[in-house]
Protein backbone atom coordinates (compact mmCIF):
# COMPACT_ATOMS: atom_id res chain seq x y z
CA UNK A 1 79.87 -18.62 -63.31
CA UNK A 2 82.31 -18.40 -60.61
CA UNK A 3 81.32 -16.59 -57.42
CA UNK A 4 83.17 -13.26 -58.32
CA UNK A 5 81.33 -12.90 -61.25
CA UNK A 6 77.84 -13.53 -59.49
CA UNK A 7 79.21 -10.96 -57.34
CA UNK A 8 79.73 -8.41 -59.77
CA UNK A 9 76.97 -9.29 -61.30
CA UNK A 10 74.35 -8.80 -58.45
CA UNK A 11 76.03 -5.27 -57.65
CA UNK A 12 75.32 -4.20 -61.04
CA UNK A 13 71.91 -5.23 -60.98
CA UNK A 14 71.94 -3.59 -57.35
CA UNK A 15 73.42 -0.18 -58.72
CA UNK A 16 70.86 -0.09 -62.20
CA UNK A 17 68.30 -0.77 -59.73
CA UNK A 18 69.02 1.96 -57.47
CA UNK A 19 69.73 4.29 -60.44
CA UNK A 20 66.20 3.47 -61.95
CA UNK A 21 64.46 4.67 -58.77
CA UNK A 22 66.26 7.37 -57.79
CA UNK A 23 67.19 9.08 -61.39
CA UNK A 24 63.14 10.43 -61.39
CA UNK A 25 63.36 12.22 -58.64
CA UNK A 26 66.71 13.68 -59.04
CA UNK A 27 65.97 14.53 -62.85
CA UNK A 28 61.98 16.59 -61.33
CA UNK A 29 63.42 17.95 -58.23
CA UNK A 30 62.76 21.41 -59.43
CA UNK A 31 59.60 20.61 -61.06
CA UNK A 32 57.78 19.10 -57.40
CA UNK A 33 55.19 22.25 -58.17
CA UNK A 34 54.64 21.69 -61.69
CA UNK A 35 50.51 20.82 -62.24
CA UNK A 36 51.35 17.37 -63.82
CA UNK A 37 53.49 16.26 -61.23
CA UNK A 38 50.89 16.89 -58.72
CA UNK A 39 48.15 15.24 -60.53
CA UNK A 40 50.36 12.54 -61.21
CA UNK A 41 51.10 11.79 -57.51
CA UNK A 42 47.58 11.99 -57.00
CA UNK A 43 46.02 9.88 -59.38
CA UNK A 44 48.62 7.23 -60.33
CA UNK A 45 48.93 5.37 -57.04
CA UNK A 46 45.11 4.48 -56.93
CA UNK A 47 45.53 3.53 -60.69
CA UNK A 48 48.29 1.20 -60.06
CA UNK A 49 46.91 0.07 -57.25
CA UNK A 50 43.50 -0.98 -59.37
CA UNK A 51 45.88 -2.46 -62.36
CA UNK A 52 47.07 -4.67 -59.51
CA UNK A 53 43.35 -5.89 -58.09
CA UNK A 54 42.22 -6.62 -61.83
CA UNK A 55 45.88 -8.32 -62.19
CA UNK A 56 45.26 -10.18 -58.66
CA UNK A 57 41.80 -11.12 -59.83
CA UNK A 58 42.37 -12.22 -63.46
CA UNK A 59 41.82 -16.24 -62.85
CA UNK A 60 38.63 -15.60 -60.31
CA UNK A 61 36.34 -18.54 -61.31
CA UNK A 62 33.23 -18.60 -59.60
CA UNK A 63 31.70 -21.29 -57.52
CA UNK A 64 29.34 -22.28 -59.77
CA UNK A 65 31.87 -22.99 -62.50
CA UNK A 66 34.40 -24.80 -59.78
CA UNK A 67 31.23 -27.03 -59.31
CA UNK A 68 30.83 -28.17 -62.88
CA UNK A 69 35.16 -28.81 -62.84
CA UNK A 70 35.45 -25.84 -65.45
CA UNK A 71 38.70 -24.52 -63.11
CA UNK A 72 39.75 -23.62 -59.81
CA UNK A 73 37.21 -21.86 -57.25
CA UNK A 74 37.83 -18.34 -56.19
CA UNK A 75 36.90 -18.79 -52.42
CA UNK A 76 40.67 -18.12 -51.53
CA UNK A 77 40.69 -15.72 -53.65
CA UNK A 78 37.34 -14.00 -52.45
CA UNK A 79 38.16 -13.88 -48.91
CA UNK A 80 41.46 -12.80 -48.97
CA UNK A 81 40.35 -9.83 -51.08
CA UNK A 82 37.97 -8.96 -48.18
CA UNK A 83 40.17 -9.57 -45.64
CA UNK A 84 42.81 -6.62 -47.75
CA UNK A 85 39.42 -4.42 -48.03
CA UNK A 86 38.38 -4.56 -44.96
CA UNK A 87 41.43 -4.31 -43.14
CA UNK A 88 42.92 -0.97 -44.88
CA UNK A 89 39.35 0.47 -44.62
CA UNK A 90 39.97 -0.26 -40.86
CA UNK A 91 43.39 0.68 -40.15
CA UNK A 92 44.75 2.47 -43.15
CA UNK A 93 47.98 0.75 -43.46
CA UNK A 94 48.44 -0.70 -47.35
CA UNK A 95 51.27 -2.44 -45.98
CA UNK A 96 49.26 -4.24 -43.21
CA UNK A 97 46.44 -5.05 -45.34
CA UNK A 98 48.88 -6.42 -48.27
CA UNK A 99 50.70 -8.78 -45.72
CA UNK A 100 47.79 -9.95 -43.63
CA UNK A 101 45.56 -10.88 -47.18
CA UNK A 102 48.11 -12.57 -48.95
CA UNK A 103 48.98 -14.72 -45.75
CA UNK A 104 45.22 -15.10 -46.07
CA UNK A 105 45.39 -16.38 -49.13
CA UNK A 106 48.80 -18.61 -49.21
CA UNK A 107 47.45 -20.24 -45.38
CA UNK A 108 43.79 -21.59 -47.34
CA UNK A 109 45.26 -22.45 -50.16
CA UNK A 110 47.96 -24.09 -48.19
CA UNK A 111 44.70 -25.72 -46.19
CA UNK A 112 43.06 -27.11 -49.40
CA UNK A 113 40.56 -24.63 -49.80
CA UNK A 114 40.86 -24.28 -53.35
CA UNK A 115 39.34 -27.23 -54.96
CA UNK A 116 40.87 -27.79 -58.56
């Protein structure tokens, strides 16, 4: 692939991905009122945001079974998940809490902490 067609290439990925955010709200500017709408801005964001803790959590083995060698431990796992907690319960920034747990995370399991 020469390096006009990676170019072309990445700017139509760029433009489809641009189109599939902003087509939505283009397409229910006049419906911003309508009852779904509204109950869908409320209520989806904490939903997604759950799909992505169970999603997050999926492989959380606990100690005990890191112990008998069944898998990976979930202390890395476990702490970084309170660090996110406790931090957006503090400050109310997703973005904050998002960064500072997963550099949780990635710096102890970087450190060994997860025994395998």
């Amino acid at each position: 692939m020469s390096a006009i067609e990676l170019g072309i290439f990445i700017a139509v990925c760029a433009v489809a991905t641009l189109a599939t955010r902003l087509l939505p709200f283009v397409a229910l500017a006049r419906q911003a009122d309508h009852p779904l709408i509204l109950h869908l801005g409320r209520y989806l964001p904490p939903a997604i945001m759950l799909i992505l803790v169970i999603y997050a959590l999926r492989d959380f083995r606990p100690l005990i079974q890191a112990e008998l060698n069944v898998g990976p431990n979930g202390l890395p796992m476990l702490v970084a998940s309170l660090v996110v907690a406790t931090l957006h319960l503090w400050r109310r920034n997703a973005l904050l809490s998002i960064m500072v747990g997963t550099g949780a995370y990635m710096l102890m399991v970087q450190l060994g902490w997860a025994v395998a």
